[in-house]
C-alpha atoms as a PDB file:
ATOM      1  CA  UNK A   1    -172.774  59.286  19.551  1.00  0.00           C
ATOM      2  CA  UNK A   2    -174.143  57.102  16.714  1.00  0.00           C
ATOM      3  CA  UNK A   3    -172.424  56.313  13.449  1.00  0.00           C
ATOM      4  CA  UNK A   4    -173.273  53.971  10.429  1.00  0.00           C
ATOM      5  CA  UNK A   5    -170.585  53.246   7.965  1.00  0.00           C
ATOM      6  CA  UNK A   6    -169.399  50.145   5.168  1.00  0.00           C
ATOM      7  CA  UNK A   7    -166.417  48.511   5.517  1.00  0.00           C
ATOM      8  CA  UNK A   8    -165.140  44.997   4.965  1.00  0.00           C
ATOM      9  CA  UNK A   9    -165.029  42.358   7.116  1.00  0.00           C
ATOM     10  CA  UNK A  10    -161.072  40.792   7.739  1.00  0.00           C
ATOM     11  CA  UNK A  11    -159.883  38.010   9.904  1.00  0.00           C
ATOM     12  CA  UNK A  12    -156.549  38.395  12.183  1.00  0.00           C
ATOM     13  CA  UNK A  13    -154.937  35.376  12.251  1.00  0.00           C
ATOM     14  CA  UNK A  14    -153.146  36.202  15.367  1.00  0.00           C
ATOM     15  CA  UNK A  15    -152.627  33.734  18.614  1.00  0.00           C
ATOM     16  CA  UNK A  16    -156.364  34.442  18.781  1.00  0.00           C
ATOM     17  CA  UNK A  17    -157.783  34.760  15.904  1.00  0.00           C
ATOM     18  CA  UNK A  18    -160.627  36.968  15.406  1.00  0.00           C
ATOM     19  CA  UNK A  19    -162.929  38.890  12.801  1.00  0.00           C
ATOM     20  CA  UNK A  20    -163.144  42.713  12.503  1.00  0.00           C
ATOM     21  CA  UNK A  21    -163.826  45.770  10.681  1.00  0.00           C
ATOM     22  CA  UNK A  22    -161.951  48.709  10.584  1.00  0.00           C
ATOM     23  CA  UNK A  23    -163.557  52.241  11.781  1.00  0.00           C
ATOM     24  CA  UNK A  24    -163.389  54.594   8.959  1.00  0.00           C
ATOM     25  CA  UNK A  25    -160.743  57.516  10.148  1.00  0.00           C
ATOM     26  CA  UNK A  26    -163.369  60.292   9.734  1.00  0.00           C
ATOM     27  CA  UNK A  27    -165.710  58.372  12.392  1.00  0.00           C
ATOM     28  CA  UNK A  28    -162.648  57.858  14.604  1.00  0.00           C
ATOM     29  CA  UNK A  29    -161.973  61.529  15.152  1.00  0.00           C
ATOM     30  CA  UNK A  30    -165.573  61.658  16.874  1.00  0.00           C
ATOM     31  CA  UNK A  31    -164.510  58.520  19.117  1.00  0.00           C
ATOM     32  CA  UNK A  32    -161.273  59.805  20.134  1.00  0.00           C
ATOM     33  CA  UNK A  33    -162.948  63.146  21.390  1.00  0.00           C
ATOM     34  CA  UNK A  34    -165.545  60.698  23.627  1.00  0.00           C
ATOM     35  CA  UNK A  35    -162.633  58.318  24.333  1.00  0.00           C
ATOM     36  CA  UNK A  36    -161.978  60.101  27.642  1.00  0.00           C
ATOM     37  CA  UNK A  37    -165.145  59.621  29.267  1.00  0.00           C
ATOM     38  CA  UNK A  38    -166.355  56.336  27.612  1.00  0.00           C
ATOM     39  CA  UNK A  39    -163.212  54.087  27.678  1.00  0.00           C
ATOM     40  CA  UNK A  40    -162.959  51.832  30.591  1.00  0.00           C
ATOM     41  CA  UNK A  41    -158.875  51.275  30.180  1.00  0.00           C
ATOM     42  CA  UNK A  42    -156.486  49.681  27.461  1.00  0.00           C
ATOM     43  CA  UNK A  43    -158.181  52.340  24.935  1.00  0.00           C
ATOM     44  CA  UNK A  44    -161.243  49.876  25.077  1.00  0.00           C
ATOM     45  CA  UNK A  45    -164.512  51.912  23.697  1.00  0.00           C
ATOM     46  CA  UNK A  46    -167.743  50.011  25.070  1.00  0.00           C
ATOM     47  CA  UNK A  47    -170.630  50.033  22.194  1.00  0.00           C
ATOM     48  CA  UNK A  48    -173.720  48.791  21.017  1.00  0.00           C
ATOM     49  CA  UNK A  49    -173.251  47.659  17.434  1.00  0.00           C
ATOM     50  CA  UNK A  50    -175.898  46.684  14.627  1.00  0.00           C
ATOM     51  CA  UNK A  51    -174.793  44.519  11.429  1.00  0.00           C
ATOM     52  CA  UNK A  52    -178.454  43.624   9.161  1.00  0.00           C
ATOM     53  CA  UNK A  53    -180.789  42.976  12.176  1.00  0.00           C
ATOM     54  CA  UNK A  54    -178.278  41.744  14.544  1.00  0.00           C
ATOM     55  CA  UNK A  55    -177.616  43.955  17.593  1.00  0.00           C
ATOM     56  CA  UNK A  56    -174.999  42.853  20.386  1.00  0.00           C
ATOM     57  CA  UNK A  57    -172.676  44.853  23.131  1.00  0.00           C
ATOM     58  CA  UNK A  58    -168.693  44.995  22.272  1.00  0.00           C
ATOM     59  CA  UNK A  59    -165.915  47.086  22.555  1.00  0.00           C
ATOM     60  CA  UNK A  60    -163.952  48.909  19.977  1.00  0.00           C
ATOM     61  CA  UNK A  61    -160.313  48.068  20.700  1.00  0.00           C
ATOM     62  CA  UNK A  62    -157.831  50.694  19.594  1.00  0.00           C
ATOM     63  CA  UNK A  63    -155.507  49.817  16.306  1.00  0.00           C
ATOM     64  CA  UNK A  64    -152.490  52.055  14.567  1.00  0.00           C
ATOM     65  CA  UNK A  65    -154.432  54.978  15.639  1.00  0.00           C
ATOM     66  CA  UNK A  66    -158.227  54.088  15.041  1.00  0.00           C
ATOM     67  CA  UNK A  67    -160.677  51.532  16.035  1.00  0.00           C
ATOM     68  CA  UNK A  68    -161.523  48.012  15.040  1.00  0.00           C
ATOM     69  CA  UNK A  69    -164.970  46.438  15.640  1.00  0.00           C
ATOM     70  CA  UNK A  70    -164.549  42.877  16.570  1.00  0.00           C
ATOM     71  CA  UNK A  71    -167.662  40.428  14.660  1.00  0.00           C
ATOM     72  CA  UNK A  72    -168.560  37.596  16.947  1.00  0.00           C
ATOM     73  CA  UNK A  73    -168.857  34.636  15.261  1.00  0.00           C
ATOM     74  CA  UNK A  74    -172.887  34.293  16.470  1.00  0.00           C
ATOM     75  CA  UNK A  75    -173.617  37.547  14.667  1.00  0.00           C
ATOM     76  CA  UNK A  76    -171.364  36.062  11.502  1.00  0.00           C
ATOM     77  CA  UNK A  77    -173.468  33.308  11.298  1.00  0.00           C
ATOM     78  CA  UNK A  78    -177.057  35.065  11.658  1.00  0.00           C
ATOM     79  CA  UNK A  79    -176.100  37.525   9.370  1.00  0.00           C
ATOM     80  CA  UNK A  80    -174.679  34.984   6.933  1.00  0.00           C
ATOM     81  CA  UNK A  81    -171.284  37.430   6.496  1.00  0.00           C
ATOM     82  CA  UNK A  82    -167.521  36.265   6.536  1.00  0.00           C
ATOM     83  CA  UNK A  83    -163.790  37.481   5.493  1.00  0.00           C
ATOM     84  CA  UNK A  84    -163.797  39.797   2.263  1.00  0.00           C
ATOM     85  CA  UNK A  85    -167.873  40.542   2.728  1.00  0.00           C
ATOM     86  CA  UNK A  86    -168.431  44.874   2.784  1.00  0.00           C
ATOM     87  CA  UNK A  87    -171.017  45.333   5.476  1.00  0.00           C
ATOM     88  CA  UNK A  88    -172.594  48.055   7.079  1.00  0.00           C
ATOM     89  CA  UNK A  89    -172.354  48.570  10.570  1.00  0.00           C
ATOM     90  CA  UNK A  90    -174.201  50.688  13.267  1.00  0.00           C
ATOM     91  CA  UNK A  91    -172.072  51.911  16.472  1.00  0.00           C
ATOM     92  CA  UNK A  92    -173.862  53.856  19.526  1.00  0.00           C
ATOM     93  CA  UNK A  93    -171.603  54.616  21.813  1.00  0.00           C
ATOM     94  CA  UNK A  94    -172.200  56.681  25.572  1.00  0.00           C
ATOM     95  CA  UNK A  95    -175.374  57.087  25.509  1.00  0.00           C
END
C-alpha cells in the first residue's frame, strides 16, 4: 500500500519526547485493513516513509484510533522542518 498526504508536524512532550504527524483518518481505514498481516505487535505498522528527498524505515505507532508517523530528528534536520511546519509525507507499507 502507498499513500501521500499533508499534515503538520507536532512535538509530544511526553517522558520521551518526540516529533510526529498524524495519519489522516481516510488513509487509516486502508492501514487498519493491512494491520493484521503487517503489524509486528503493540499495533506497531513497519513502513518506509519519504518527507522532501529524505527516505528512512519507521513504524506507525497506533494513537486514539489512527496512526502517528514519528520524524526522526536526522530527517528534521535534512529536510530543514520542525513543530507547526505542514509537510507532505510518503508511506509504503507491506510491500
Amino acid at each position: 500500500m502507498q499513500a501521500s498526504f499533508s499534515a503538520e508536524i507536532w512535538y509530544w512532550r511526553g517522558p520521551s519526547p518526540w516529533f510526529f504527524v498524524s495519519v489522516p483518518p481516510d488513509v487509516c481505514v486502508h492501514i487498519h485493513e493491512l494491520s493484521s498481516e503487517v503489524s509486528y505487535g503493540w499495533g506497531m505498522i513497519p513502513a518506509a516513509v519519504r518527507i522532501g528527498s529524505t527516505d528512512y524505515p519507521t513504524a506507525l505507532w497506533p494513537k486514539d484510533g489512527g496512526y502517528i508517523v514519528p520524524i526522526k530528528t536526522i530527517v528534521r534536520r535534512a529536510e530543514k522542518v520542525d513543530e507547526g511546519d505542514e509537510i507532505t509525507v510518503r508511506l509504503t507499507i507491506g510491500e
